[in-house]
Protein backbone atom coordinates (compact mmCIF):
# COMPACT_ATOMS: atom_id res chain seq x y z
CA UNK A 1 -43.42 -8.69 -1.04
CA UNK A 2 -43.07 -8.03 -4.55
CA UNK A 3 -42.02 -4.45 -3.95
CA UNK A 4 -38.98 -5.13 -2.17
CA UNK A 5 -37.82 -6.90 -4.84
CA UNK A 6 -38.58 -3.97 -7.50
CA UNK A 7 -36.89 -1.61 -4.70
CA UNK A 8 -33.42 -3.81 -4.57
CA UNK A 9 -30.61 -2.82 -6.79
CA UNK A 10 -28.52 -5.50 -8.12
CA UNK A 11 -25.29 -6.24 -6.47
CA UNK A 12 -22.01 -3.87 -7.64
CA UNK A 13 -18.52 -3.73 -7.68
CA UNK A 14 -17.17 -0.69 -6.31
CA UNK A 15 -14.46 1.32 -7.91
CA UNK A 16 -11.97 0.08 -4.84
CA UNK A 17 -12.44 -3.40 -5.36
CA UNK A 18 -11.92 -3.08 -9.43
CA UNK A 19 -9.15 -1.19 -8.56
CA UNK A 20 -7.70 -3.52 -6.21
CA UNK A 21 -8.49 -6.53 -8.25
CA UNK A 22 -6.60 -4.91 -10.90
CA UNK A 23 -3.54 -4.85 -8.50
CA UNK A 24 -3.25 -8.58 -7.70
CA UNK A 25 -3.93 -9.43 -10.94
CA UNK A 26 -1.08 -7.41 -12.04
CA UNK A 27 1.02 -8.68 -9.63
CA UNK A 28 0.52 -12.05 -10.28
CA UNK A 29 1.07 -11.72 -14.06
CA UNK A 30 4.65 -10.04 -13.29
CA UNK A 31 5.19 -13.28 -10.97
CA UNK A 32 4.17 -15.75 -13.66
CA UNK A 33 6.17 -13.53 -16.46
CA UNK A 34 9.03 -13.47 -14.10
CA UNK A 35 9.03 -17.67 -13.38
CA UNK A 36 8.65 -18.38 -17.11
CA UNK A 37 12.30 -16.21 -17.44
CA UNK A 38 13.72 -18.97 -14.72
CA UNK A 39 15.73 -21.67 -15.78
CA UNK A 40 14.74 -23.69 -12.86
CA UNK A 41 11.03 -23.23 -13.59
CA UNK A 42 11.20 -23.99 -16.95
CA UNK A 43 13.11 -27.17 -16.19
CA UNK A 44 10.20 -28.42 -13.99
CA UNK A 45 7.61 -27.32 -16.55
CA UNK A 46 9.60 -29.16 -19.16
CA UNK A 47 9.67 -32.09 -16.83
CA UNK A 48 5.61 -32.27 -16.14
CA UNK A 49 5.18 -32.13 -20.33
CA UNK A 50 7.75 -34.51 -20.63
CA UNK A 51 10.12 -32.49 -23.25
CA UNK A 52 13.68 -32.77 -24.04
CA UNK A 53 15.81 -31.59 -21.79
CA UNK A 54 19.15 -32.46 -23.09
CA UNK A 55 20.46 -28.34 -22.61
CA UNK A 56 19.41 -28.36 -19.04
CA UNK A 57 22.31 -26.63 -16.92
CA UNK A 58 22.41 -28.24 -13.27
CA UNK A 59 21.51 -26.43 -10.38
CA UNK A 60 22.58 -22.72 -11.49
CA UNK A 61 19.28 -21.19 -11.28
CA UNK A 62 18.21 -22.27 -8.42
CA UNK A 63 18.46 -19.13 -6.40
CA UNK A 64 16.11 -17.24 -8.86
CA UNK A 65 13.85 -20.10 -8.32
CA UNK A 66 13.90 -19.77 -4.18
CA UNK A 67 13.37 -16.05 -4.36
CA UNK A 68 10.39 -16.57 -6.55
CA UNK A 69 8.76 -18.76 -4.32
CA UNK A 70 9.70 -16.96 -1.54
CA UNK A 71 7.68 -14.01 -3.83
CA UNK A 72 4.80 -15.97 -4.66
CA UNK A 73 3.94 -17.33 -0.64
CA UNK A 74 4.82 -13.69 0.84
CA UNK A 75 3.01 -10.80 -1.81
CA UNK A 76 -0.86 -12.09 -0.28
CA UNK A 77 0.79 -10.91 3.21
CA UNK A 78 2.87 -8.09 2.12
CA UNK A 79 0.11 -6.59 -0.30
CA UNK A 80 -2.66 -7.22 2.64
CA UNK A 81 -0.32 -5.10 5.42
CA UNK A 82 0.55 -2.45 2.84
CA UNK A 83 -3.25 -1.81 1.34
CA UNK A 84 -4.15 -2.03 5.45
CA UNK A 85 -1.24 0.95 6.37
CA UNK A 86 -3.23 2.89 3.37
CA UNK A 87 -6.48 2.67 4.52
CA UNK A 88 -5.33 3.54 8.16
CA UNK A 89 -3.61 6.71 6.88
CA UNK A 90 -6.53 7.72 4.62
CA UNK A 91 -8.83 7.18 7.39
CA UNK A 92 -6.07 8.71 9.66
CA UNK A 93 -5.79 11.98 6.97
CA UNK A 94 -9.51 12.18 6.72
CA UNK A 95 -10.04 12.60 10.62
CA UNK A 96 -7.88 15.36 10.79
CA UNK A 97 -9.47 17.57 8.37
């Protein structure tokens, strides 16, 4: 028994997964760089710390504030179906040749 464990290599990352870790982090550091740039956002996050928020301006950036929500639940899904559609046309490429 104690020469399968000398004969198992330890678990590793492969270059694909760094690769595509990389990716969603990226992604998700645009997303949170992009919210802090929202008025709306910042409102809210002012409101949770309790800070003043005497130059507040009403509901004018609200839309910015939709769309980035709108971002944030539909990138998982729309980066899952486009790394798919790559792997099916590299897999697709490599059967041809």
């Amino acid at each position: 028994m104690s020469t399968n464990r000398t004969l198992r290599r330890p678990p590793q990352l492969s270059l694909g997964v760094m690769m595509l870790m990389m990716l969603i982090f990226a992604l998700i550091s645009a997303g949170i760089l992009y919210a802090s740039r929202v008025d709306a956002v910042r409102d809210e996050i002012n409101i949770a710390f309790g800070t003043d928020l005497s130059g507040s301006g009403g509901d004018g950036g609200r839309f910015p504030h939709i769309v980035f929500i709108m971002f944030t639940f539909t990138s998982p899904l729309l980066l899952a179906g486009v790394l798919s559609s790559g792997m099916a046309l590299l897999k697709w490429m490599q059967g041809r040749a």
